[in-house]
N, C-alpha and C. Protein backbone atom coordinates (compact mmCIF):
# COMPACT_ATOMS: atom_id res chain seq x y z
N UNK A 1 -19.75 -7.84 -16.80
CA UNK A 1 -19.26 -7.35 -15.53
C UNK A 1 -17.74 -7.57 -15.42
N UNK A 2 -17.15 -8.92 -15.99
CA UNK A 2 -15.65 -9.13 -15.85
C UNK A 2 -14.98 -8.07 -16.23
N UNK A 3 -15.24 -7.09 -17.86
CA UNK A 3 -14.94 -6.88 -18.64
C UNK A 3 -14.81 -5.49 -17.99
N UNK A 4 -16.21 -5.08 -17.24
CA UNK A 4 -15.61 -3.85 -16.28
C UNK A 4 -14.75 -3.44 -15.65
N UNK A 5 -14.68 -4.69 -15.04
CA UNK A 5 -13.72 -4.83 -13.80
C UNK A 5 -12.17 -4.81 -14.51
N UNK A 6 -12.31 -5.28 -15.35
CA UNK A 6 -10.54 -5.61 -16.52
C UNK A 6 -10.49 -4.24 -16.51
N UNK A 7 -11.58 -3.91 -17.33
CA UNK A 7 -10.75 -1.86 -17.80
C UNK A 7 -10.79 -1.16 -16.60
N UNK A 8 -11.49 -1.48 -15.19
CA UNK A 8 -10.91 0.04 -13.95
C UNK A 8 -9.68 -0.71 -13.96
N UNK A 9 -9.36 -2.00 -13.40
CA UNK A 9 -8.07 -2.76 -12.99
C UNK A 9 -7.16 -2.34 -13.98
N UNK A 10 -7.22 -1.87 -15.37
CA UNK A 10 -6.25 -2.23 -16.15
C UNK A 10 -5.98 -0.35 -16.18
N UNK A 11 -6.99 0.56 -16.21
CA UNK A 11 -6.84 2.35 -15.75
C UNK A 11 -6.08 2.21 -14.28
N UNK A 12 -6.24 1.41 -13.31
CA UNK A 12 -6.20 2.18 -12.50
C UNK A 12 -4.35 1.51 -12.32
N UNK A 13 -4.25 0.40 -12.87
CA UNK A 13 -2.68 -0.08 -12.20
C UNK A 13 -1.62 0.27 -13.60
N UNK A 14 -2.56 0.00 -14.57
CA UNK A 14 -1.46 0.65 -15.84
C UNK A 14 -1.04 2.44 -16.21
N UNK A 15 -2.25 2.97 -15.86
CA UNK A 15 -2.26 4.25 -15.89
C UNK A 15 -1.61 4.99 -14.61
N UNK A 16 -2.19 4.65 -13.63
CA UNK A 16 -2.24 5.56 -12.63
C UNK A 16 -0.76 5.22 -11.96
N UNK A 17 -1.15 3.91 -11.33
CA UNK A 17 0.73 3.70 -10.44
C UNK A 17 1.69 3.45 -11.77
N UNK A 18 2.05 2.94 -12.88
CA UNK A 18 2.83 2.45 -13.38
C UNK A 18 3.38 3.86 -13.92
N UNK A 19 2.32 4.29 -15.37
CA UNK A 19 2.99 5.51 -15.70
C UNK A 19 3.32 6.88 -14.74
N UNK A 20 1.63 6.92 -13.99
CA UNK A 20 1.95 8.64 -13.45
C UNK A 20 3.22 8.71 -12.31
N UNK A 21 2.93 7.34 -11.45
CA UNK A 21 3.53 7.19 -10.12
C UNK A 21 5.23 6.69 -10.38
N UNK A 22 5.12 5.67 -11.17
CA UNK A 22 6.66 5.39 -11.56
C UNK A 22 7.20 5.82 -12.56
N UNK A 23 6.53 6.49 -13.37
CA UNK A 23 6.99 7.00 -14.69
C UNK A 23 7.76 8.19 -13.54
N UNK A 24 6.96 9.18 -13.20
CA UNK A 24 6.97 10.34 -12.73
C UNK A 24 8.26 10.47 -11.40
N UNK A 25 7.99 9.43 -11.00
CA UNK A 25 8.80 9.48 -9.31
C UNK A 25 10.38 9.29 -10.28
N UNK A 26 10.22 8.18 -11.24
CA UNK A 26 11.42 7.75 -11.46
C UNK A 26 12.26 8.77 -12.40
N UNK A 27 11.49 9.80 -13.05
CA UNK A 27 12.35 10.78 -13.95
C UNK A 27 12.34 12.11 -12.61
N UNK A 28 12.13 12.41 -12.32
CA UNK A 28 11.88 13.63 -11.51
C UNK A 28 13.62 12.81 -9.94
N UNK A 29 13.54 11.63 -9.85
CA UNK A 29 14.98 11.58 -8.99
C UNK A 29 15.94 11.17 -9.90
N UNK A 30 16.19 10.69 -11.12
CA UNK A 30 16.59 10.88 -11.73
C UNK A 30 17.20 12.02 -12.17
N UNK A 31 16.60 12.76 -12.64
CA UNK A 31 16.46 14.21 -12.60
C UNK A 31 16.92 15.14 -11.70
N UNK A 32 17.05 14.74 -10.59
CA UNK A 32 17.62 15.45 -9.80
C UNK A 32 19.27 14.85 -8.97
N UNK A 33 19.37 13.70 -9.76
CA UNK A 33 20.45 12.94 -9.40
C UNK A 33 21.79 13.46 -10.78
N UNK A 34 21.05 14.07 -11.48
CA UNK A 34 21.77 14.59 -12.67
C UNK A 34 21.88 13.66 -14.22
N UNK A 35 21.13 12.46 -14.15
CA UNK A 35 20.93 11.50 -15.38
C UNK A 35 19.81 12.03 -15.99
N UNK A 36 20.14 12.47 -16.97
CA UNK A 36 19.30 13.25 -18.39
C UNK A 36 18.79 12.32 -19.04
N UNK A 37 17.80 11.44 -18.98
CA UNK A 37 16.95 10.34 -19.31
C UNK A 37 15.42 11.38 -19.69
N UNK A 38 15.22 10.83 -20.63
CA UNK A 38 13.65 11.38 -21.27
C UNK A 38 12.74 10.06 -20.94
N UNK A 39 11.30 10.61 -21.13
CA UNK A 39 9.96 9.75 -20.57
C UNK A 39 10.29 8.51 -21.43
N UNK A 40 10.80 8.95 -22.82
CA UNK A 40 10.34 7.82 -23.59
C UNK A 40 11.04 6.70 -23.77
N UNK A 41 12.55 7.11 -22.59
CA UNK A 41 13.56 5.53 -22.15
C UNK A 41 12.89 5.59 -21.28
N UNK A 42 12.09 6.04 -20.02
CA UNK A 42 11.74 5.22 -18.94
C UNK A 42 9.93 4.66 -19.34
N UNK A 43 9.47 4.92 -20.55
CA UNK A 43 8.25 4.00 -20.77
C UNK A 43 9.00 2.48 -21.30
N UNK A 44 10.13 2.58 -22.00
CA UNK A 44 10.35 1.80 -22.81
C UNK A 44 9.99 1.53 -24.04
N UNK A 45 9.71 3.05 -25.08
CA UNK A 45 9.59 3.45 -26.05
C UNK A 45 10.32 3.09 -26.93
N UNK A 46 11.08 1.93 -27.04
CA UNK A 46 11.94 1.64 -28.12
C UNK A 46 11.64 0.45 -28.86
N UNK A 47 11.80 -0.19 -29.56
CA UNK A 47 11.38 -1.25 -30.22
C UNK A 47 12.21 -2.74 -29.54
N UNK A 48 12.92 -2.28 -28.14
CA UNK A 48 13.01 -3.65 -28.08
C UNK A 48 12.09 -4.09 -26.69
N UNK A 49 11.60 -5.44 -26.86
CA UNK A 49 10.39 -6.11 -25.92
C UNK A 49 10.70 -6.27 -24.65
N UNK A 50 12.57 -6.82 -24.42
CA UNK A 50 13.16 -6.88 -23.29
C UNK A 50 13.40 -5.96 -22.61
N UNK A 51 13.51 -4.45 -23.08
CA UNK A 51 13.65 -3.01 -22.41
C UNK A 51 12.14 -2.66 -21.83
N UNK A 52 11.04 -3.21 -23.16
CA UNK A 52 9.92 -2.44 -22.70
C UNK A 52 9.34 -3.24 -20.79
N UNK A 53 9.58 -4.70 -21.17
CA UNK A 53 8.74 -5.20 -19.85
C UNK A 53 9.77 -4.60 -18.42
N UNK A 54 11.06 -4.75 -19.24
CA UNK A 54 11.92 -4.30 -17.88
C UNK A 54 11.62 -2.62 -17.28
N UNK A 55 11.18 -1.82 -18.40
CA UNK A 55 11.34 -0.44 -17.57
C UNK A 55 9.36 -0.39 -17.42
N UNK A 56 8.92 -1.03 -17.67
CA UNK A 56 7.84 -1.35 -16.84
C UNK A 56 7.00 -2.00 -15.72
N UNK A 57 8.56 -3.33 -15.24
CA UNK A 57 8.66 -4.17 -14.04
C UNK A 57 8.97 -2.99 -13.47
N UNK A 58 10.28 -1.78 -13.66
CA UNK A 58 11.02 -0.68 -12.32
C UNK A 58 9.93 0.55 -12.42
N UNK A 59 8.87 0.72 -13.29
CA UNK A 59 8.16 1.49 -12.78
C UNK A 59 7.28 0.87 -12.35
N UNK A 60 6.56 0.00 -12.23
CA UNK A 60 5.53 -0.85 -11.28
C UNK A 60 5.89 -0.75 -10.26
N UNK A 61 7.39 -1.24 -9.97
CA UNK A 61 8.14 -1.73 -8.37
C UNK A 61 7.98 0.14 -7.70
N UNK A 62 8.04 0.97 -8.64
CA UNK A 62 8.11 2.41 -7.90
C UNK A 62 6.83 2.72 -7.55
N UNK A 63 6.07 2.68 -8.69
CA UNK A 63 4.75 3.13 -8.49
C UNK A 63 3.77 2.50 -7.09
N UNK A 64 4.62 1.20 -7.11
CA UNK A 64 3.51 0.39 -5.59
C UNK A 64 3.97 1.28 -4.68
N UNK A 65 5.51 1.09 -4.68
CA UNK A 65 6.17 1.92 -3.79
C UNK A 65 5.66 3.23 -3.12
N UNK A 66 5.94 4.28 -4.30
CA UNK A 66 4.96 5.13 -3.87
C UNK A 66 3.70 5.54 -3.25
N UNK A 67 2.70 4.51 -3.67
CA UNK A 67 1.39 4.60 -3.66
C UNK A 67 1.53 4.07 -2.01
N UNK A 68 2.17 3.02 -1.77
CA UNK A 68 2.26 2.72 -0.28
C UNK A 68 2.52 3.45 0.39
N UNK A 69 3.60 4.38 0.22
CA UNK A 69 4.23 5.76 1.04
C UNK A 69 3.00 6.51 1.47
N UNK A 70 2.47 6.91 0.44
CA UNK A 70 1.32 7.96 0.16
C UNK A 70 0.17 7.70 0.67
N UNK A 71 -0.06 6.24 1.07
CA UNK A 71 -1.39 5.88 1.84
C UNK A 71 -0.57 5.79 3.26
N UNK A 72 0.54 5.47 3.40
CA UNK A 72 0.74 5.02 5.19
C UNK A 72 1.02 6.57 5.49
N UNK A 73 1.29 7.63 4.99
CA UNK A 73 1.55 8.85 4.83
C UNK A 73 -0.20 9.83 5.56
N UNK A 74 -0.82 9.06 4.60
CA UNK A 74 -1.97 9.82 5.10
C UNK A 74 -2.84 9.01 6.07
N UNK A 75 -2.78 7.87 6.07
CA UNK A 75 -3.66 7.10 7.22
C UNK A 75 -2.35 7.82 8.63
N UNK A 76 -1.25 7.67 8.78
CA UNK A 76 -0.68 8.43 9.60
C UNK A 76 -1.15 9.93 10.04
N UNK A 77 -1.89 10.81 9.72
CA UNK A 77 -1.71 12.19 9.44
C UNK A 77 -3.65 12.00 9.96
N UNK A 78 -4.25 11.18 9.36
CA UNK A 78 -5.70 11.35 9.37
C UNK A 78 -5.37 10.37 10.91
N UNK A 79 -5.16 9.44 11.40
CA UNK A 79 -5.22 9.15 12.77
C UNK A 79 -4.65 9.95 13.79
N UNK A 80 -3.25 10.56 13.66
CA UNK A 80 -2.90 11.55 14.24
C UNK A 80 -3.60 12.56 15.00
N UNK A 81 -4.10 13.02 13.35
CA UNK A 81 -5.18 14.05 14.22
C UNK A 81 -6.76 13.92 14.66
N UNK A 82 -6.94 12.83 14.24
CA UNK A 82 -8.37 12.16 15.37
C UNK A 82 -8.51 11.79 17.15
């Protein structure tokens, strides 16, 4: 049962907020801020260990970010209109 719980916990915060949410939020304003950065500097695709945890601490910090927006966003919108 632990072992379940490890792989949704480990899909749902490594996959979902880290890469889709901070990977994504963070190249796309980027991106529109005019810094030409590819996915594979903001995974931390390079061989050094200190780049990889760091551009995976600033997409974590985005991805909560986001995900918070996106729930007070819709609990706003679903009470609203109740």
């Amino acid at each position: 049962m632990e072992m379940i719980i490890g792989f949704f916990v480990e899909v749902f915060f490594k996959r979902l907020i880290i890469r889709f949410l901070g990977v994504g939020t963070r190249y796309f304003f980027l991106n529109l801020l005019g810094k030409k950065v590819s996915l594979n500097d903001l995974n931390g695709k390079n061989n050094d260990i200190a780049s990889q945890f760091a551009q995976d601490f600033y997409n974590a910090c985005v991805g909560i970010g986001v995900l918070a927006l996106l729930l007070f966003i819709i609990g706003y919108l679903f009470f609203r209109s109740g």
